[in-house]
PDB file of N, CA and C in Angstrom:
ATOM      1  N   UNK A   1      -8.973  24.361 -20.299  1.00  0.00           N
ATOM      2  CA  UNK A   1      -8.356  23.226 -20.982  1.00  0.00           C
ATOM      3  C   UNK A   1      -8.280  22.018 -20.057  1.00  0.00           C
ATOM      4  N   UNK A   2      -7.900  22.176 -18.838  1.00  0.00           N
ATOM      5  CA  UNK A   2      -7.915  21.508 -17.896  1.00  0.00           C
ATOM      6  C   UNK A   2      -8.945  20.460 -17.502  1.00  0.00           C
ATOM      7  N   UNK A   3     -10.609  20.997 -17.943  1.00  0.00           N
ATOM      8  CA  UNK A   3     -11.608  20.545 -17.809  1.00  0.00           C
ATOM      9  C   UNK A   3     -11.909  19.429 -18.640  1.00  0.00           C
ATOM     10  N   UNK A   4     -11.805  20.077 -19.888  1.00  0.00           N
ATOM     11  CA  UNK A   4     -12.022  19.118 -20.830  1.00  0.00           C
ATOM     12  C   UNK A   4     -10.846  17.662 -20.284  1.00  0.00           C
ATOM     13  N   UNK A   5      -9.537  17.825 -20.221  1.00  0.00           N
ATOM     14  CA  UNK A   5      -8.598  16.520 -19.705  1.00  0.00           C
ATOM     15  C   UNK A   5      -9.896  16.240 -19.096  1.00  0.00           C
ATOM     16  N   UNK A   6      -9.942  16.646 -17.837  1.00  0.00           N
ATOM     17  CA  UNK A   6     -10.540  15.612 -16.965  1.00  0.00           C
ATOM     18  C   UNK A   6     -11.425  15.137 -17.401  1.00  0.00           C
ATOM     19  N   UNK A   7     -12.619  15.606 -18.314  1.00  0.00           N
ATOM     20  CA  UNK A   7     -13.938  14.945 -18.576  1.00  0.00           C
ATOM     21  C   UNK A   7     -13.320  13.761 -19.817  1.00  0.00           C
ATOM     22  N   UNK A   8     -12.276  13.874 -20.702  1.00  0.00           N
ATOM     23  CA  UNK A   8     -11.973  13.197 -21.072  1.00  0.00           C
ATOM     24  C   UNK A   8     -11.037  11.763 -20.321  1.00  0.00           C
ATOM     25  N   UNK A   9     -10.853  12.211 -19.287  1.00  0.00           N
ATOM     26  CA  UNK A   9      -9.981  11.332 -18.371  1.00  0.00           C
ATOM     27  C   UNK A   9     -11.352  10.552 -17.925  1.00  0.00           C
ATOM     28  N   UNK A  10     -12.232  10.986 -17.213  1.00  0.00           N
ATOM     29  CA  UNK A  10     -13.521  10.026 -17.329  1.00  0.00           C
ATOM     30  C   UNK A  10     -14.392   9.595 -18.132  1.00  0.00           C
ATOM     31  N   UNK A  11     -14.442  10.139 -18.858  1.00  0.00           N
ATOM     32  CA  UNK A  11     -14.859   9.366 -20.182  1.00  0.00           C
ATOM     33  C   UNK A  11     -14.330   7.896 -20.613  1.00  0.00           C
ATOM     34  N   UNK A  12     -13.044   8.164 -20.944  1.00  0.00           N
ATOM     35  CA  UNK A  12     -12.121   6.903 -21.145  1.00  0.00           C
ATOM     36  C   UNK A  12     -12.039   5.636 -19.963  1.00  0.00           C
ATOM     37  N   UNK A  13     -11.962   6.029 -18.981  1.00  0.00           N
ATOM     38  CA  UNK A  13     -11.769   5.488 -18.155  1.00  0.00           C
ATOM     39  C   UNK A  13     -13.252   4.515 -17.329  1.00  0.00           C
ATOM     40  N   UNK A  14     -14.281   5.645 -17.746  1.00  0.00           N
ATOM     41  CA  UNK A  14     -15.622   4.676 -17.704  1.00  0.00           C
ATOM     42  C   UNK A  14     -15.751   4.107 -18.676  1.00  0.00           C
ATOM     43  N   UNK A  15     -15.639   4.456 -20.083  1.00  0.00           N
ATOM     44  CA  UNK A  15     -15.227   3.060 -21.161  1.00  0.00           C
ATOM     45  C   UNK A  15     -14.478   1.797 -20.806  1.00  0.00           C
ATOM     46  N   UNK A  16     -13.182   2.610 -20.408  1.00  0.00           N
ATOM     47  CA  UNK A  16     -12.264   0.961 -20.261  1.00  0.00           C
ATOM     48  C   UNK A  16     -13.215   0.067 -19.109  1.00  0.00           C
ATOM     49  N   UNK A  17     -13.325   0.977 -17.929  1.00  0.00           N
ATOM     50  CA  UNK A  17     -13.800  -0.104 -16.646  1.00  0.00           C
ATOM     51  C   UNK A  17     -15.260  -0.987 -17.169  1.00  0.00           C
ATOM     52  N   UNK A  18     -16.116  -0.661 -18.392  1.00  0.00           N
ATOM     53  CA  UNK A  18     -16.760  -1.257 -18.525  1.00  0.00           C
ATOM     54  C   UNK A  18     -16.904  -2.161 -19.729  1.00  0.00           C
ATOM     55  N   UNK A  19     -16.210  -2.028 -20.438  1.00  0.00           N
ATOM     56  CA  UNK A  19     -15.559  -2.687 -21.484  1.00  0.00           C
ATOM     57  C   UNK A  19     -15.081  -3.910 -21.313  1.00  0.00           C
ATOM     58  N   UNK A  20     -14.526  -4.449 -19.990  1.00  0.00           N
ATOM     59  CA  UNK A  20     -14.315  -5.312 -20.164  1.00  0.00           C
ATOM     60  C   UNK A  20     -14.828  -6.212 -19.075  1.00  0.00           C
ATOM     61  N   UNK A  21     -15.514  -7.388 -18.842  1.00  0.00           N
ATOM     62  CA  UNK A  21     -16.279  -7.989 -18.066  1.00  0.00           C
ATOM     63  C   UNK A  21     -15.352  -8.900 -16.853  1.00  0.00           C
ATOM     64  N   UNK A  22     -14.064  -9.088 -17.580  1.00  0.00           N
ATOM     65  CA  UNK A  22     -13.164  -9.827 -16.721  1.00  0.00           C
ATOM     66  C   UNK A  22     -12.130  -9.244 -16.095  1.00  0.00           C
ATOM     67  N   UNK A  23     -12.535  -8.363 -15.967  1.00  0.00           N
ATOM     68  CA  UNK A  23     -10.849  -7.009 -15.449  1.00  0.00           C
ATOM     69  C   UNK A  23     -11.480  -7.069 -14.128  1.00  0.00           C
ATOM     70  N   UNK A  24     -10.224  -7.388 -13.366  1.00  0.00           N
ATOM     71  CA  UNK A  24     -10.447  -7.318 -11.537  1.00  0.00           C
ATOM     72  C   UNK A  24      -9.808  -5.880 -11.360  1.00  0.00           C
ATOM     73  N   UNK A  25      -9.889  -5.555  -9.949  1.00  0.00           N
ATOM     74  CA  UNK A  25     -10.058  -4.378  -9.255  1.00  0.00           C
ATOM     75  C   UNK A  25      -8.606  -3.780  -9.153  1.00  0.00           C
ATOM     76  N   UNK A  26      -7.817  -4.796  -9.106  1.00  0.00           N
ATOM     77  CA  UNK A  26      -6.196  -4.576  -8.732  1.00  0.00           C
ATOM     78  C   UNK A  26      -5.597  -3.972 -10.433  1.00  0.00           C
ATOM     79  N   UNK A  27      -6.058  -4.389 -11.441  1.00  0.00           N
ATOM     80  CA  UNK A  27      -5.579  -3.747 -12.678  1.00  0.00           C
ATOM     81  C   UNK A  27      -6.768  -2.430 -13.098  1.00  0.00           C
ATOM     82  N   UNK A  28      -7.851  -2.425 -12.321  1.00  0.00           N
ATOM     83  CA  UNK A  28      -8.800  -1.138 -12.775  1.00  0.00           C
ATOM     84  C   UNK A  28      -7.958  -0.030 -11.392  1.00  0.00           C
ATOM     85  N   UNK A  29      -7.309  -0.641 -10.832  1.00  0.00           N
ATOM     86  CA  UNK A  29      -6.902   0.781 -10.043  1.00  0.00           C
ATOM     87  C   UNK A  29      -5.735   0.989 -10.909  1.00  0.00           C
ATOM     88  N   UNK A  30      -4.969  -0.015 -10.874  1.00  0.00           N
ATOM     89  CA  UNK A  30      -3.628   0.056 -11.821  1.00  0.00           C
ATOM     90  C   UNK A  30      -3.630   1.241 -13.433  1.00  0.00           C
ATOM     91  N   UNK A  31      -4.585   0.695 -13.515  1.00  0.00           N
ATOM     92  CA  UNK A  31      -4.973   1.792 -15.685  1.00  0.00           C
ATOM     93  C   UNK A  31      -5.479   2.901 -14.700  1.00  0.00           C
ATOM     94  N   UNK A  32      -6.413   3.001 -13.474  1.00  0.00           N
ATOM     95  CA  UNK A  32      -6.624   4.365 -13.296  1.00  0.00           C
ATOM     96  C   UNK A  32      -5.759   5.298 -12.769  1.00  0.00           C
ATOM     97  N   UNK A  33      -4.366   4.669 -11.931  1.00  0.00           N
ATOM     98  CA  UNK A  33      -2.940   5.468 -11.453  1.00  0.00           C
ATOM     99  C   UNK A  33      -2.595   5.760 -12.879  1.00  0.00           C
ATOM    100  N   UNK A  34      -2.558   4.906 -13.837  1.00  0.00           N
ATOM    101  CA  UNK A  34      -1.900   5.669 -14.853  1.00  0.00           C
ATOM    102  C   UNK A  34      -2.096   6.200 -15.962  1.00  0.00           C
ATOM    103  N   UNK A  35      -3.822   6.612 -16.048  1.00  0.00           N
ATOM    104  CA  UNK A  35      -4.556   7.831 -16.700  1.00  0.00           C
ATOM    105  C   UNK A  35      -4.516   9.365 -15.799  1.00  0.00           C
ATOM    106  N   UNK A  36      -4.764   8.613 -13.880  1.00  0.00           N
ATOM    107  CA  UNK A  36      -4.038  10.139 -13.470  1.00  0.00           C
ATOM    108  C   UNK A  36      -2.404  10.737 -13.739  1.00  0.00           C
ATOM    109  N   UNK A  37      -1.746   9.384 -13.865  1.00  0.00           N
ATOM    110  CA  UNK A  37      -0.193   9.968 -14.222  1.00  0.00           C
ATOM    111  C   UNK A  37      -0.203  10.522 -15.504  1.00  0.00           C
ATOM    112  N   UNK A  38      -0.866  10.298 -16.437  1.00  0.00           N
ATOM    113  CA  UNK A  38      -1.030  10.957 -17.634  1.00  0.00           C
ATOM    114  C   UNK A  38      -1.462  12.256 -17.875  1.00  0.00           C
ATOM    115  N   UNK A  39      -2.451  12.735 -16.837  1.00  0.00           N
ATOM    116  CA  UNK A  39      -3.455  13.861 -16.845  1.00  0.00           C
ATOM    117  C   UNK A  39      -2.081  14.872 -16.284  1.00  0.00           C
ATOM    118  N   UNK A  40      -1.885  14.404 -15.066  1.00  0.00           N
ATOM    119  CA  UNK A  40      -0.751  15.021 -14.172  1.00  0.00           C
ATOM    120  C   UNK A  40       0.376  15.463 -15.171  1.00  0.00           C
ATOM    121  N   UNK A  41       0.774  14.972 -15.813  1.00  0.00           N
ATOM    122  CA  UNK A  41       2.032  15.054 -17.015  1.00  0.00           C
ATOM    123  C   UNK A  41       1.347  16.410 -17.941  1.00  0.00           C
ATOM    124  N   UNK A  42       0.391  15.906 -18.558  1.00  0.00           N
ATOM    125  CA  UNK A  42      -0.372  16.793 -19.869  1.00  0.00           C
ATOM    126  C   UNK A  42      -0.585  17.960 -19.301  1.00  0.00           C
ATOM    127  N   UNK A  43      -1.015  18.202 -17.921  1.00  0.00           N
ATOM    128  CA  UNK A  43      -1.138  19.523 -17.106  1.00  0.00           C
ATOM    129  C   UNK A  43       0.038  20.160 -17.188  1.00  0.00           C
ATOM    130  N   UNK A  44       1.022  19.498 -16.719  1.00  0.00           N
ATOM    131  CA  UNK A  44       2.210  20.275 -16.040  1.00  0.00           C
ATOM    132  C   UNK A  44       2.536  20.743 -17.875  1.00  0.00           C
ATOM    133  N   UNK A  45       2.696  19.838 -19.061  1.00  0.00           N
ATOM    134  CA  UNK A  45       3.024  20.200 -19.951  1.00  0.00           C
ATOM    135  C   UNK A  45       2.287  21.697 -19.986  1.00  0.00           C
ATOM    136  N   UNK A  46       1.066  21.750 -20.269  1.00  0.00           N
ATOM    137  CA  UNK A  46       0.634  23.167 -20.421  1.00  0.00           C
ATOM    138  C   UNK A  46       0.544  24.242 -19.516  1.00  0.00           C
ATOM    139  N   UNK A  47       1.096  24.325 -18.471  1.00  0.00           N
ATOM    140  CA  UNK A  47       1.509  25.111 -17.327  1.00  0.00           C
ATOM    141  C   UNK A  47       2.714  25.770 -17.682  1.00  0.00           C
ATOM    142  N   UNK A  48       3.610  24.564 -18.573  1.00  0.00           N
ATOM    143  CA  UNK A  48       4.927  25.594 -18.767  1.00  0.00           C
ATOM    144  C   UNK A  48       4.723  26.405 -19.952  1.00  0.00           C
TER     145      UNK A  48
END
């Protein structure tokens, strides 16, 4: 289950970063801390 997150965590995340032509580096790290804070969350959810 785990796998799929992640391939979906890159998936999305190579969408967003290319999606948009004017997004600087300081908000593409920013959305990417908080697709890993998301992944990190959804894990721990299915762990318990």
């Amino acid at each position: 289950m785990l796998e799929i997150l992640v391939c979906f965590f890159v998936d999305k995340f190579h969408n967003a970063k290319f999606s948009s032509k004017y997004i600087d580096q300081k908000l593409t790290w920013q959305r990417q801390r908080s697709f890993l804070k998301t992944i990190k969350i959804i894990g721990l959810c299915f762990l318990c």
